[in-house]
PDB file of N, CA and C in Angstrom:
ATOM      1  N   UNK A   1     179.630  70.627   6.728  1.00  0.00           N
ATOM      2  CA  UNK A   1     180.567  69.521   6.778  1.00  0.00           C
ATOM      3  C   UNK A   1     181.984  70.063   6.680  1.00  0.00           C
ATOM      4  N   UNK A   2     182.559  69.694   7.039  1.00  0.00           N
ATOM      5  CA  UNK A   2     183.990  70.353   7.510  1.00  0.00           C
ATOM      6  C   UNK A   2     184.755  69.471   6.876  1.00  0.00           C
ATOM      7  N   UNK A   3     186.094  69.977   5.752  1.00  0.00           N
ATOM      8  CA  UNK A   3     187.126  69.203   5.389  1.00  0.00           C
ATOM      9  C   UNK A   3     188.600  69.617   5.921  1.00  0.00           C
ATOM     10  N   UNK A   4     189.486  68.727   5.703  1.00  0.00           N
ATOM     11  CA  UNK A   4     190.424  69.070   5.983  1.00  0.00           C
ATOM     12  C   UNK A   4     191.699  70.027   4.975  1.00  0.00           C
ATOM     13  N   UNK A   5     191.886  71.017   6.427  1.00  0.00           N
ATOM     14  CA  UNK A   5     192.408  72.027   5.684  1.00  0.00           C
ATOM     15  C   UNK A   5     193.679  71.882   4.876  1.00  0.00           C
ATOM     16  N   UNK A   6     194.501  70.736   5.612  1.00  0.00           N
ATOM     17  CA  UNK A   6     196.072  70.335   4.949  1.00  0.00           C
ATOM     18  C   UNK A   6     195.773  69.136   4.465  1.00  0.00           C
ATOM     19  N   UNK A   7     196.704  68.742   3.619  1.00  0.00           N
ATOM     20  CA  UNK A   7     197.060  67.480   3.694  1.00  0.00           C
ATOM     21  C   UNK A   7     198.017  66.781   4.164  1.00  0.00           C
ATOM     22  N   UNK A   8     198.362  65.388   4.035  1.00  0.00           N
ATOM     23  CA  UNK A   8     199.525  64.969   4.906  1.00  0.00           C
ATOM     24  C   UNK A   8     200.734  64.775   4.113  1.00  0.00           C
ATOM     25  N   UNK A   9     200.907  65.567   3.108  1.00  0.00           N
ATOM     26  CA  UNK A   9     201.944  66.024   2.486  1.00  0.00           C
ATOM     27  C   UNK A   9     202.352  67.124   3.045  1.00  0.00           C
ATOM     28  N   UNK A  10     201.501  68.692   3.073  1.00  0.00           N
ATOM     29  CA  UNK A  10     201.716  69.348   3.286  1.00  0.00           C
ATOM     30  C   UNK A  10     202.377  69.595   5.027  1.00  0.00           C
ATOM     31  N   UNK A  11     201.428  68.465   5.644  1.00  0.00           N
ATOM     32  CA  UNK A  11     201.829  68.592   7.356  1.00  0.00           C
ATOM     33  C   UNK A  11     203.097  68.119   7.469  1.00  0.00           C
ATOM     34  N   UNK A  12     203.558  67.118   6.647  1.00  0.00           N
ATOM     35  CA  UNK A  12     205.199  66.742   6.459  1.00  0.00           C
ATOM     36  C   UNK A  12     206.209  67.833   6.136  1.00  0.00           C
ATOM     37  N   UNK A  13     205.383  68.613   5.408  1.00  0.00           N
ATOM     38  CA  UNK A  13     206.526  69.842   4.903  1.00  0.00           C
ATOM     39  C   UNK A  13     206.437  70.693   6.333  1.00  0.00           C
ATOM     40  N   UNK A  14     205.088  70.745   7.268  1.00  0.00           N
ATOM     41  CA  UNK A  14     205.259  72.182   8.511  1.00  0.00           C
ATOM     42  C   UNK A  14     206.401  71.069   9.101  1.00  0.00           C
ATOM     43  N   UNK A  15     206.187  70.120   9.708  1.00  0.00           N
ATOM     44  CA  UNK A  15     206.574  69.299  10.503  1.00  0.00           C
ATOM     45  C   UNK A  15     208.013  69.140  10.449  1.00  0.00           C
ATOM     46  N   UNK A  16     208.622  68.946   8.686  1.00  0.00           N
ATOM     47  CA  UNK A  16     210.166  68.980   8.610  1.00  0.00           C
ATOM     48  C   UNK A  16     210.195  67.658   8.724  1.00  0.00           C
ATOM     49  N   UNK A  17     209.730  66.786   8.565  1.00  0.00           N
ATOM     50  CA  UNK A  17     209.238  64.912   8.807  1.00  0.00           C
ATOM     51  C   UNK A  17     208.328  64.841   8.583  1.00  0.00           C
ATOM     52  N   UNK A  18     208.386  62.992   8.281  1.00  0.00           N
ATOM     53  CA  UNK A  18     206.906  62.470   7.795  1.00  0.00           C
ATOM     54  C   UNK A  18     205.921  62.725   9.017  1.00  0.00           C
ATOM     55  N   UNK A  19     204.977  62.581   7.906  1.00  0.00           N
ATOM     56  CA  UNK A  19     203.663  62.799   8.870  1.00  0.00           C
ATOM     57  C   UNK A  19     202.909  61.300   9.158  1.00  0.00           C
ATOM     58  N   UNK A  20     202.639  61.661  10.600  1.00  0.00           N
ATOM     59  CA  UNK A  20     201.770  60.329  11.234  1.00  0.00           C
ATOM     60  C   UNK A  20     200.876  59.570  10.188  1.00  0.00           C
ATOM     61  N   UNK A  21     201.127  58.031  10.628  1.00  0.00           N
ATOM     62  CA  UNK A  21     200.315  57.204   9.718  1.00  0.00           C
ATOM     63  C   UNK A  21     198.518  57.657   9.440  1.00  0.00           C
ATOM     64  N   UNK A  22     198.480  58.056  10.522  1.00  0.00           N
ATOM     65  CA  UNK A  22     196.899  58.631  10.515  1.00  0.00           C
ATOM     66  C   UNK A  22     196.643  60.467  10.260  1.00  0.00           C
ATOM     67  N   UNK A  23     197.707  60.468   9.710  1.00  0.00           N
ATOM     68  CA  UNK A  23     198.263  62.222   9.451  1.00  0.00           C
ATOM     69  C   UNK A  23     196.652  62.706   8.750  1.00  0.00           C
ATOM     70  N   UNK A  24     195.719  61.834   7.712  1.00  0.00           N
ATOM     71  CA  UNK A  24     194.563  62.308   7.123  1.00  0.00           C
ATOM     72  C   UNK A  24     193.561  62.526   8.240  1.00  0.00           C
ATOM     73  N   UNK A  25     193.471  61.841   9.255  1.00  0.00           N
ATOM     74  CA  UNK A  25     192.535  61.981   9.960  1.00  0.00           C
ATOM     75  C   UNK A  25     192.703  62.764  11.151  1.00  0.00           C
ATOM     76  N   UNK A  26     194.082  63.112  11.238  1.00  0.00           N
ATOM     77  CA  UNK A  26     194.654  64.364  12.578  1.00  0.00           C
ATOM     78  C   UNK A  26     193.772  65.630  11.853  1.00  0.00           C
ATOM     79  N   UNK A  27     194.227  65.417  10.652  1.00  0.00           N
ATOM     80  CA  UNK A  27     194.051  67.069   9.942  1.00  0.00           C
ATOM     81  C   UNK A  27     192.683  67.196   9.669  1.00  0.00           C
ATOM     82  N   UNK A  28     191.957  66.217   9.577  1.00  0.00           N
ATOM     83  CA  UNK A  28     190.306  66.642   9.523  1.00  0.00           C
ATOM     84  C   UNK A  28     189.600  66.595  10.836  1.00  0.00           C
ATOM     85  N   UNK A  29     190.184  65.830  11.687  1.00  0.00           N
ATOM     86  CA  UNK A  29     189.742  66.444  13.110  1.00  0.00           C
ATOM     87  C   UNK A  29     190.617  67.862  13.548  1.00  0.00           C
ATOM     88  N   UNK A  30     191.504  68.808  13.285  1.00  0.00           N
ATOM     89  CA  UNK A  30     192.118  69.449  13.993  1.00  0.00           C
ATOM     90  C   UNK A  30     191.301  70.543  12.923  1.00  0.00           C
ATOM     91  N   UNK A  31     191.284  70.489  11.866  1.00  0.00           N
ATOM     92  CA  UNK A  31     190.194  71.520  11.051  1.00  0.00           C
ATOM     93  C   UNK A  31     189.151  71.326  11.408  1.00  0.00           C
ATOM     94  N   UNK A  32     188.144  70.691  12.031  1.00  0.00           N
ATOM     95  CA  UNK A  32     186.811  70.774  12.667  1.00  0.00           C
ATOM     96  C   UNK A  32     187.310  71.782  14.138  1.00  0.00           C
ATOM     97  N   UNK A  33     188.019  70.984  15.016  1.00  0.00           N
ATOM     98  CA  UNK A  33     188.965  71.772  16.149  1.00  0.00           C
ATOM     99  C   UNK A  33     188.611  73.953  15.583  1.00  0.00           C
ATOM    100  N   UNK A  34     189.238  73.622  14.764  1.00  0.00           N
ATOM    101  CA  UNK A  34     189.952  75.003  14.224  1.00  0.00           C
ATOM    102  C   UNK A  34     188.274  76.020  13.256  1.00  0.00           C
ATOM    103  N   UNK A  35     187.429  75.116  12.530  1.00  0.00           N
ATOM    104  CA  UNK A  35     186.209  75.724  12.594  1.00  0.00           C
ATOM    105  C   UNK A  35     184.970  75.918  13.779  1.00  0.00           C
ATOM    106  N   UNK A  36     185.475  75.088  14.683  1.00  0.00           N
ATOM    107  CA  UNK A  36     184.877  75.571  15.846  1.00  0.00           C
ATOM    108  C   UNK A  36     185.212  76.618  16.579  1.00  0.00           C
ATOM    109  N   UNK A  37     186.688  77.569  16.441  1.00  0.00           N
ATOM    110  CA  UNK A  37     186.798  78.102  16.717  1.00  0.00           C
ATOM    111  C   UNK A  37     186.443  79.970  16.065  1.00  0.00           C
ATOM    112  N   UNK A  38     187.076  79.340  15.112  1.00  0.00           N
ATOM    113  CA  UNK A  38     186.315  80.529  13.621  1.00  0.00           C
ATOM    114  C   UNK A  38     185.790  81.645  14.375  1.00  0.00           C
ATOM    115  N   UNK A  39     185.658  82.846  14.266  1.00  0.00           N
ATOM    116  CA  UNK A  39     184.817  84.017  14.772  1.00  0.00           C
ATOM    117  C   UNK A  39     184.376  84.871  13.048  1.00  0.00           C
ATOM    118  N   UNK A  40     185.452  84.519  12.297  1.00  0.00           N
ATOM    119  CA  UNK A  40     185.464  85.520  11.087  1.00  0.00           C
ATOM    120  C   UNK A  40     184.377  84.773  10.124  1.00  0.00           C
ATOM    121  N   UNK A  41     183.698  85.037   9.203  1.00  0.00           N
ATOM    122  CA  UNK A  41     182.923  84.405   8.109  1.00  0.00           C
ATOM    123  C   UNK A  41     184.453  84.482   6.834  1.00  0.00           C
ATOM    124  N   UNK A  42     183.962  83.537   5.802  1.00  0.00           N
ATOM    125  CA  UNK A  42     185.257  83.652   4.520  1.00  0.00           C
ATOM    126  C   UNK A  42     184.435  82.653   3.799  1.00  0.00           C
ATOM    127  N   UNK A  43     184.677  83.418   2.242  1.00  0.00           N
ATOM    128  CA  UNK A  43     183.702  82.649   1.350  1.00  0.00           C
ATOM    129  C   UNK A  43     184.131  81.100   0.885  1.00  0.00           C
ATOM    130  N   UNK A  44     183.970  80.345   0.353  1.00  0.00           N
ATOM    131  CA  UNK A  44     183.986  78.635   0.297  1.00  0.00           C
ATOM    132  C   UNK A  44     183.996  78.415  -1.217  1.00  0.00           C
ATOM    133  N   UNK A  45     184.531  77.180  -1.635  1.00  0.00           N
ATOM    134  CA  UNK A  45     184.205  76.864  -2.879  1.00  0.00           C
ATOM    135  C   UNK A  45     183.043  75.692  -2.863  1.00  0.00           C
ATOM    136  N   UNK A  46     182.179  76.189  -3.706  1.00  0.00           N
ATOM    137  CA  UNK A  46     180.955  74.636  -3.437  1.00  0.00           C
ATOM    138  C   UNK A  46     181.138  73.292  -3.324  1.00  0.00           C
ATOM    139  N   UNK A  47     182.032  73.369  -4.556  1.00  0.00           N
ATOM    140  CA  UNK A  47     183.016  71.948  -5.096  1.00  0.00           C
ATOM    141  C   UNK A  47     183.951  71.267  -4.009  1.00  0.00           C
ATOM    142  N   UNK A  48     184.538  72.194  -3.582  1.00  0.00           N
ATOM    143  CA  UNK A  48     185.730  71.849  -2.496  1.00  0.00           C
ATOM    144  C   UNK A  48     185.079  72.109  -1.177  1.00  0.00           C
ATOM    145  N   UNK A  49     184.404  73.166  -0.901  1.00  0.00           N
ATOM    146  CA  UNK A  49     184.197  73.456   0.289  1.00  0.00           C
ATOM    147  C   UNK A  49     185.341  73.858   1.045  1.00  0.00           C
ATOM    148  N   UNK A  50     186.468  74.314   0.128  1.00  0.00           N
ATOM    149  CA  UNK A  50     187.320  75.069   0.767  1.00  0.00           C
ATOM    150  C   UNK A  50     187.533  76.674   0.189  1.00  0.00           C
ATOM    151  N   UNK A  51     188.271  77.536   1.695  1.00  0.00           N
ATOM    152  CA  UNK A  51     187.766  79.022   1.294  1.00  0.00           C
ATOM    153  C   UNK A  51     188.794  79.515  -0.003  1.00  0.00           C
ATOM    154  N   UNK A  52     188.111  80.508  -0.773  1.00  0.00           N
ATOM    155  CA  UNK A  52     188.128  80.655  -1.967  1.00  0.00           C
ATOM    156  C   UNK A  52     189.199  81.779  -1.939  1.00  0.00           C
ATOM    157  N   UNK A  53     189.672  82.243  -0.870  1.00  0.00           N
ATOM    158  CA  UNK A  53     190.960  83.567  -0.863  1.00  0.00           C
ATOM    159  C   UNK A  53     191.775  81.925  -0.274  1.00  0.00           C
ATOM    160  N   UNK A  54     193.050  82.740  -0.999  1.00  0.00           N
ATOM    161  CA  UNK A  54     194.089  81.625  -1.021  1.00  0.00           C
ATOM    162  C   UNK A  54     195.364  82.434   0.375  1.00  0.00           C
ATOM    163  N   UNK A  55     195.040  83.351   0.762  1.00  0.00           N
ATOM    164  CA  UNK A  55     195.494  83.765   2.348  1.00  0.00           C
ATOM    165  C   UNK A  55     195.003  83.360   3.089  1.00  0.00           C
ATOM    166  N   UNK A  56     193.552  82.588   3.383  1.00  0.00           N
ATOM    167  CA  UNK A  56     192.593  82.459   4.119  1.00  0.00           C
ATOM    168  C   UNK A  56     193.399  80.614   4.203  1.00  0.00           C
ATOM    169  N   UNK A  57     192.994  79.889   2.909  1.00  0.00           N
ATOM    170  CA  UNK A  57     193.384  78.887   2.734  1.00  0.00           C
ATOM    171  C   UNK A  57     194.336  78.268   3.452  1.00  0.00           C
ATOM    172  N   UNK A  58     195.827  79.593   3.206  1.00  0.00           N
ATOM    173  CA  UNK A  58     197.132  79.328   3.387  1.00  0.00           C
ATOM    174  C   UNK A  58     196.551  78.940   5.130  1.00  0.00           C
ATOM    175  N   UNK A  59     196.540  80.233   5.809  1.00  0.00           N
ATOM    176  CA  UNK A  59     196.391  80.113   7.245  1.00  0.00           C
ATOM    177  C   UNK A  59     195.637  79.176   7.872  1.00  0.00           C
ATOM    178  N   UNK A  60     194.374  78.738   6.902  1.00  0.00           N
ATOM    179  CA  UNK A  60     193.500  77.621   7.742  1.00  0.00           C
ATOM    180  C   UNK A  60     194.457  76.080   8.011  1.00  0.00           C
ATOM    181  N   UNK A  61     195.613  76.087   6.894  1.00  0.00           N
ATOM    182  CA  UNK A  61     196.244  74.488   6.407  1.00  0.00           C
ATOM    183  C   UNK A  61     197.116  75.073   7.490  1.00  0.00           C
ATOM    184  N   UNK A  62     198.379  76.134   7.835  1.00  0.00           N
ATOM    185  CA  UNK A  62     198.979  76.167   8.755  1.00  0.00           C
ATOM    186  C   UNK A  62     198.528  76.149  10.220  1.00  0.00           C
ATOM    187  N   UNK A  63     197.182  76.399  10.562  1.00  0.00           N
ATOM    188  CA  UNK A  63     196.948  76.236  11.617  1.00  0.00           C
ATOM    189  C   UNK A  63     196.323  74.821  12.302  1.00  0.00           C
ATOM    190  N   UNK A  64     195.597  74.174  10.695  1.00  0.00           N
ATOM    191  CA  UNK A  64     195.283  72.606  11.367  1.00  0.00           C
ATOM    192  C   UNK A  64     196.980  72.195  11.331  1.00  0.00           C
ATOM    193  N   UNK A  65     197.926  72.269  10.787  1.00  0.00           N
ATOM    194  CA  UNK A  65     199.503  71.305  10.651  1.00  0.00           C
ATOM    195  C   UNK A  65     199.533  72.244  12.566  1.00  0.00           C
ATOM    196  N   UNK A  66     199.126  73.186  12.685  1.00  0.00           N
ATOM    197  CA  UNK A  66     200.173  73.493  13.677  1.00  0.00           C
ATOM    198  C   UNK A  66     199.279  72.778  15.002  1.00  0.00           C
ATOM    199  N   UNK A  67     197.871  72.492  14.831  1.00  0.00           N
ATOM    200  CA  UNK A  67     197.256  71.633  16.087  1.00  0.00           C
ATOM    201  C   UNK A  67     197.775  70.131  16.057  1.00  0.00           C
ATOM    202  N   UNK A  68     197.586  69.455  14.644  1.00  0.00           N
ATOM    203  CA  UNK A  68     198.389  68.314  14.646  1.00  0.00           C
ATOM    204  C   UNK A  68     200.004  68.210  15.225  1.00  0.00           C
ATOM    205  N   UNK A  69     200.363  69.133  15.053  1.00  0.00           N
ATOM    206  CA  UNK A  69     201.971  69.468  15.629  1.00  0.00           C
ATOM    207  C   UNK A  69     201.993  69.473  17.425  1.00  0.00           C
ATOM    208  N   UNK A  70     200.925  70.131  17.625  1.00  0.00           N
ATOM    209  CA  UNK A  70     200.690  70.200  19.201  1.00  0.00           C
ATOM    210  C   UNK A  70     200.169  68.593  19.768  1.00  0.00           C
ATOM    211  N   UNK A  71     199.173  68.202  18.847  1.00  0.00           N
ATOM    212  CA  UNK A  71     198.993  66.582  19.378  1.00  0.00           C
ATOM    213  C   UNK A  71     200.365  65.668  19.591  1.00  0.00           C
ATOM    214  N   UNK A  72     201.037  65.679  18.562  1.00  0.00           N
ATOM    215  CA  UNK A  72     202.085  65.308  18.237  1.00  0.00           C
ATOM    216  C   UNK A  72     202.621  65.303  19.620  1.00  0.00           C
ATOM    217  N   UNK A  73     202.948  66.369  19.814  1.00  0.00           N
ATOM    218  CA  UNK A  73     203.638  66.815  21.339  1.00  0.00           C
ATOM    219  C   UNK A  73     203.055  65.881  22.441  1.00  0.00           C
ATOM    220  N   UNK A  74     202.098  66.641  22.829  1.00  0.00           N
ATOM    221  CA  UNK A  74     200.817  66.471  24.021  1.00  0.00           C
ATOM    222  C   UNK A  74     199.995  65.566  23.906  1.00  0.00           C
ATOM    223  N   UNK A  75     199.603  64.881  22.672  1.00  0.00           N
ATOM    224  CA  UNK A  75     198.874  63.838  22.740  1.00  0.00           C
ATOM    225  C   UNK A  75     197.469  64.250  22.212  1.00  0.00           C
ATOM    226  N   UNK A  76     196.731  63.632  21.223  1.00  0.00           N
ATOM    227  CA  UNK A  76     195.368  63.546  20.687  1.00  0.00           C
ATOM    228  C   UNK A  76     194.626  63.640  21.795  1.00  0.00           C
ATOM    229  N   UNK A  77     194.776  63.478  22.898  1.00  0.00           N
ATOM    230  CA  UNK A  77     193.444  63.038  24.592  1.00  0.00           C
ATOM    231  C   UNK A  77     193.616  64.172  25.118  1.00  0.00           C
ATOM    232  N   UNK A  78     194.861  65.201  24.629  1.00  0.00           N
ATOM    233  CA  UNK A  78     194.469  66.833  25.432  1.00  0.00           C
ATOM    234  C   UNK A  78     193.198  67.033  25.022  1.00  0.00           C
ATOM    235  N   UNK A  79     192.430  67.158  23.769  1.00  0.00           N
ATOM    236  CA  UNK A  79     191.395  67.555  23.292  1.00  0.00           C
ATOM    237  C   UNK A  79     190.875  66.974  23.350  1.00  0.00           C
ATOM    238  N   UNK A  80     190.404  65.453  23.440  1.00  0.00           N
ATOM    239  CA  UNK A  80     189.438  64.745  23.420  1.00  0.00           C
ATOM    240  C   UNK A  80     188.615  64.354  24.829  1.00  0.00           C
ATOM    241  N   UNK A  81     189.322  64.393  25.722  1.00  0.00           N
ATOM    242  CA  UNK A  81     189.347  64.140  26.997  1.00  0.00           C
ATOM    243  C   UNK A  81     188.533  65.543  27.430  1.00  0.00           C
ATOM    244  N   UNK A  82     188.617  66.592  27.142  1.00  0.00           N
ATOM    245  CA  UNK A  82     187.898  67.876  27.402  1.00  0.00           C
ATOM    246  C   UNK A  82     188.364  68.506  28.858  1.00  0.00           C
ATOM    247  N   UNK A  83     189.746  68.048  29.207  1.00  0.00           N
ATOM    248  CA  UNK A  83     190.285  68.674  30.539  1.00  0.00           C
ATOM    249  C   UNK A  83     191.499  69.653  29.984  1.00  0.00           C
ATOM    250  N   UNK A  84     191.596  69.809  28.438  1.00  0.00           N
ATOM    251  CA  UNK A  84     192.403  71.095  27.766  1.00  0.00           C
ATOM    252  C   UNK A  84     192.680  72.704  28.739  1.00  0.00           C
ATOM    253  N   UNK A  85     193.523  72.468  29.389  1.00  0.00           N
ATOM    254  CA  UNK A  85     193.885  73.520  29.936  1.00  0.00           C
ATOM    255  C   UNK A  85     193.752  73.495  31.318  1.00  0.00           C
ATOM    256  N   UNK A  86     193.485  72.374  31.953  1.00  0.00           N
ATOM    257  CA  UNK A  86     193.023  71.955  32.951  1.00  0.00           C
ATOM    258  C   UNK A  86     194.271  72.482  34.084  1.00  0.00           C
ATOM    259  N   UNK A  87     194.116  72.276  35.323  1.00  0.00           N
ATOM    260  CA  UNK A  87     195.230  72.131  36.376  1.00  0.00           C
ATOM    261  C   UNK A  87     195.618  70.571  36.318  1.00  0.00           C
ATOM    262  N   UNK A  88     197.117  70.123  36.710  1.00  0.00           N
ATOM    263  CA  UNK A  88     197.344  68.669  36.847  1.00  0.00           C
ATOM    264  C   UNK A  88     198.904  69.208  37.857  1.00  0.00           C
ATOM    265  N   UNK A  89     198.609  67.959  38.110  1.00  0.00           N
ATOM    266  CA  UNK A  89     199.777  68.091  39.673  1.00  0.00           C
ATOM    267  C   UNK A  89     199.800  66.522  39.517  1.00  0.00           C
ATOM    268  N   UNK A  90     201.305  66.209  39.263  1.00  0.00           N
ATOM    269  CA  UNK A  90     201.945  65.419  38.863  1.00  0.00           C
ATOM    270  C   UNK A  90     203.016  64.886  40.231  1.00  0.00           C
ATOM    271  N   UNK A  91     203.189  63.788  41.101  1.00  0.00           N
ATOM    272  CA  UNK A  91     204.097  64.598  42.065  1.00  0.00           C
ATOM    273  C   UNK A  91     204.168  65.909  42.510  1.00  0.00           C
ATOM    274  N   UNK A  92     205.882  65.965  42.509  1.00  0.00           N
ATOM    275  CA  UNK A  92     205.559  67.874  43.026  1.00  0.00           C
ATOM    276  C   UNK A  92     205.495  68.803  41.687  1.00  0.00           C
ATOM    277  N   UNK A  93     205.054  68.348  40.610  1.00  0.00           N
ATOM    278  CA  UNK A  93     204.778  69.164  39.387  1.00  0.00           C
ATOM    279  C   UNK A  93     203.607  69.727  39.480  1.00  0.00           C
ATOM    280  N   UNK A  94     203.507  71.016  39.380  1.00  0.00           N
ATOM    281  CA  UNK A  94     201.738  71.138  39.029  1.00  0.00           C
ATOM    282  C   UNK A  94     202.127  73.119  38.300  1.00  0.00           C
ATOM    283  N   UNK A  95     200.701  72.348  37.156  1.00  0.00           N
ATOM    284  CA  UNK A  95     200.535  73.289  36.092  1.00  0.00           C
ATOM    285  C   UNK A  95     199.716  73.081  35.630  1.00  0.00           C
ATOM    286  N   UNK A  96     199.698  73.623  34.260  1.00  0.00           N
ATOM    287  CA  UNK A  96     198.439  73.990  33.154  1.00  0.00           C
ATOM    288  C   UNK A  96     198.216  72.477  32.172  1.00  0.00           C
ATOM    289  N   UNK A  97     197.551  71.542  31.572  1.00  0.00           N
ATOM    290  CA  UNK A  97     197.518  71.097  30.330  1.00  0.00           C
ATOM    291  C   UNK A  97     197.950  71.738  29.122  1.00  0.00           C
ATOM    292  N   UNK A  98     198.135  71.472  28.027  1.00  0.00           N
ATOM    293  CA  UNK A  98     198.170  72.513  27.207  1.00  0.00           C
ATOM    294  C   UNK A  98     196.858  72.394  26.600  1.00  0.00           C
ATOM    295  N   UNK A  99     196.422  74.048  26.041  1.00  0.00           N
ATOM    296  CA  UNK A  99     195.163  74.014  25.652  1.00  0.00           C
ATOM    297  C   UNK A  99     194.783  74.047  24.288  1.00  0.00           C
ATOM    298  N   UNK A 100     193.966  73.858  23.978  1.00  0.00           N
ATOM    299  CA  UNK A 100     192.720  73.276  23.238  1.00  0.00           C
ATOM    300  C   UNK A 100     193.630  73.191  21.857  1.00  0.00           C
ATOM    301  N   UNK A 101     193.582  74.654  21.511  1.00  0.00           N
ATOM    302  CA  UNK A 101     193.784  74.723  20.242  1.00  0.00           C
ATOM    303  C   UNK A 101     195.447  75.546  20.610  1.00  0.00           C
ATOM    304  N   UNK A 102     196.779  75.022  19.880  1.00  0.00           N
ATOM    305  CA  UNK A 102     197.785  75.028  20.314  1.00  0.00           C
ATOM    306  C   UNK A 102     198.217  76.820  19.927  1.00  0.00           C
ATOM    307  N   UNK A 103     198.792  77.532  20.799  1.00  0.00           N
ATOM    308  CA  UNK A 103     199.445  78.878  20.690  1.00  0.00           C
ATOM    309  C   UNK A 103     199.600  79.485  19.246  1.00  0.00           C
ATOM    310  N   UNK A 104     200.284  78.560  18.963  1.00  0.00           N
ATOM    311  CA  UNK A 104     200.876  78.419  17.177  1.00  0.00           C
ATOM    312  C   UNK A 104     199.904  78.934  16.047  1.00  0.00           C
ATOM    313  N   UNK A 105     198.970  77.640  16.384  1.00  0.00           N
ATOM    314  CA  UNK A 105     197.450  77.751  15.595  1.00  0.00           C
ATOM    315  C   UNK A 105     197.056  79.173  15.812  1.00  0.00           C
ATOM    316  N   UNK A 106     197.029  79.291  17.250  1.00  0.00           N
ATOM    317  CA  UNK A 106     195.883  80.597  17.192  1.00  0.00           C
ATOM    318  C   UNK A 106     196.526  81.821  16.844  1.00  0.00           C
ATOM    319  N   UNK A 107     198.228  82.060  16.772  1.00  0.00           N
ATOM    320  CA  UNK A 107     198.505  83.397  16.335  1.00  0.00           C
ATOM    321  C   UNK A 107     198.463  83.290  14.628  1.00  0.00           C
ATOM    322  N   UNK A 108     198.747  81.719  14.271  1.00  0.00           N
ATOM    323  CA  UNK A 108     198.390  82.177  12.564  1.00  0.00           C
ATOM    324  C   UNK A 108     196.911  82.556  12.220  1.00  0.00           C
ATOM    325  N   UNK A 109     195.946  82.177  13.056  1.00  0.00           N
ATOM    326  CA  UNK A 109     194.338  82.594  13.039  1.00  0.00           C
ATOM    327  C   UNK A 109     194.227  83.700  13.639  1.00  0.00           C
ATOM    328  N   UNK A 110     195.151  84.933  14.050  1.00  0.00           N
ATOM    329  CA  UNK A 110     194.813  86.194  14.397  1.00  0.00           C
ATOM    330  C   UNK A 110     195.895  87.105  13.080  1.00  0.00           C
ATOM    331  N   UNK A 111     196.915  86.191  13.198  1.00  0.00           N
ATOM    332  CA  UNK A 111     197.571  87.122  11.948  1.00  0.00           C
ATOM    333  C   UNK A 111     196.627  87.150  10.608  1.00  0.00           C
ATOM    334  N   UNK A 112     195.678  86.138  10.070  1.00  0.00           N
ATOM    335  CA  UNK A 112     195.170  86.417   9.409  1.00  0.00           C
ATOM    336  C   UNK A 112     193.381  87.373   9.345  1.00  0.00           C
ATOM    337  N   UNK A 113     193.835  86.995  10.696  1.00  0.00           N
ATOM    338  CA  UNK A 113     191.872  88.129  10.695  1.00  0.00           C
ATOM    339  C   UNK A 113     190.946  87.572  11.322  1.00  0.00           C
ATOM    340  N   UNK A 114     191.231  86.059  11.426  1.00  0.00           N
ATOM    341  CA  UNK A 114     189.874  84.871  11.692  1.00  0.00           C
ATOM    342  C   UNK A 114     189.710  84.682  12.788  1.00  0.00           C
ATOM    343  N   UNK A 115     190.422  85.755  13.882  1.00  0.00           N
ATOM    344  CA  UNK A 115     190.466  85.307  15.212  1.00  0.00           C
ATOM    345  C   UNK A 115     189.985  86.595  16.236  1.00  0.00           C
ATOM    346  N   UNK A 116     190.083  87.531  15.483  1.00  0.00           N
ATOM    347  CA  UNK A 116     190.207  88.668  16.019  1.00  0.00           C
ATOM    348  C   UNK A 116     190.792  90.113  15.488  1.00  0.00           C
ATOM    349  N   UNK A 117     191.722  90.881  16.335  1.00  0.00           N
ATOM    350  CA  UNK A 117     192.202  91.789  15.703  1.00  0.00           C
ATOM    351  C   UNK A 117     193.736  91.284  14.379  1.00  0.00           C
ATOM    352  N   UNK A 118     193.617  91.627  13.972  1.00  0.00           N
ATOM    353  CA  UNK A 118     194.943  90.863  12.987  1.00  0.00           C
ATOM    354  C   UNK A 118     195.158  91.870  11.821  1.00  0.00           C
ATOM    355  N   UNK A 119     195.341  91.497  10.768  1.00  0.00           N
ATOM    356  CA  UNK A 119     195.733  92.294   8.939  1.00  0.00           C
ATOM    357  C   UNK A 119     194.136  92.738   8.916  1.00  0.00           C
ATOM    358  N   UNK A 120     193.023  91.901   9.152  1.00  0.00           N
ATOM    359  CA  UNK A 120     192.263  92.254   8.921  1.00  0.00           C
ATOM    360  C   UNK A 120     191.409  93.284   9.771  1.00  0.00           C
ATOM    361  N   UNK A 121     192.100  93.536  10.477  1.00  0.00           N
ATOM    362  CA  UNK A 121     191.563  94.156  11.624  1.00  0.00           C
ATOM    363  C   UNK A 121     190.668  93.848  12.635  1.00  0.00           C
ATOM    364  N   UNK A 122     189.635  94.326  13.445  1.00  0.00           N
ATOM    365  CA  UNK A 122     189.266  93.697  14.397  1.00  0.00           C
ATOM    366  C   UNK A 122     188.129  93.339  14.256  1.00  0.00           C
ATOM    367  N   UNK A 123     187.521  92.654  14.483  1.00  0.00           N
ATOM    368  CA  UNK A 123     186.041  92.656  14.260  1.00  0.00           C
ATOM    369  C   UNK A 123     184.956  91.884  15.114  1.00  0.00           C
TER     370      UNK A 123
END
C-alpha cells in the first residue's frame, strides 16, 4: 500500500504557494506514480510505512512535490490518459507531451540512488 510521500504543507513550501485544494490526493497519487517507478529497494517503517533513512525520505517527498508541480503545469490527464510522452501536433505545433514522471522528479530519484547511477552508485 503506498502512502504519500509529502504533505500539502510541505508541497506549499517546494511550490513557494499554497498547495491545490486536492494537494492530499496529488501527493498520494504522484507517490504511487513515483513507487512504480522505484528500481532501488529502501527499508520502511511498519507503523508509517515510510522509508526509515531520512535521505531516502527527503528525496521520495521532493520528488512526489516535484510530479505534483509538473501536473500543476501540464495537467493531472498527462498521466492518466496514458499518452505521457506521446507525439501531438497542435496546428502547426508538433512535439512531445510531457512525460510521465516530470525531469525534476527523476534527477532527485537519481541523485539519490533510487533510479540508477547516483551517490549511491549504480546498481
Amino acid at each position: 500500500m503506498t502512502v504519500a510521500y509529502a504533505t500539502s504543507e510541505e508541497l506549499a513550501a517546494w511550490l513557494g504557494a499554497s498547495a491545490p485544494a486536492d494537494g492530499d490526493r496529488l501527493l498520494l497519487r504522484a507517490s504511487e506514480l513515483i513507487d512504480d517507478a522505484l528500481i532501488a529497494p529502501f527499508c520502511i517503517d511498519e507503523a508509517t510505512q515510510l522509508p526509515t533513512d531520512t535521505d531516502i525520505a527527503a528525496a521520495l517527498r521532493d520528488a512526489a512535490c516535484a510530479v505534483v508541480e509538473q501536473w500543476i503545469e501540464v495537467g493531472e490527464a498527462n498521466d492518466i490518459d496514458g499518452l505521457a510522452g506521446a507525439s501531438v501536433a497542435v496546428g502547426s505545433f508538433q512535439g512531445q507531451r510531457a512525460p510521465r514522471i516530470s525531469p525534476r522528479a527523476l534527477g532527485v530519484l537519481r541523485s539519490a540512488g533510487l533510479m540508477g547511477a547516483g551517490r549511491g552508485g549504480a546498481l
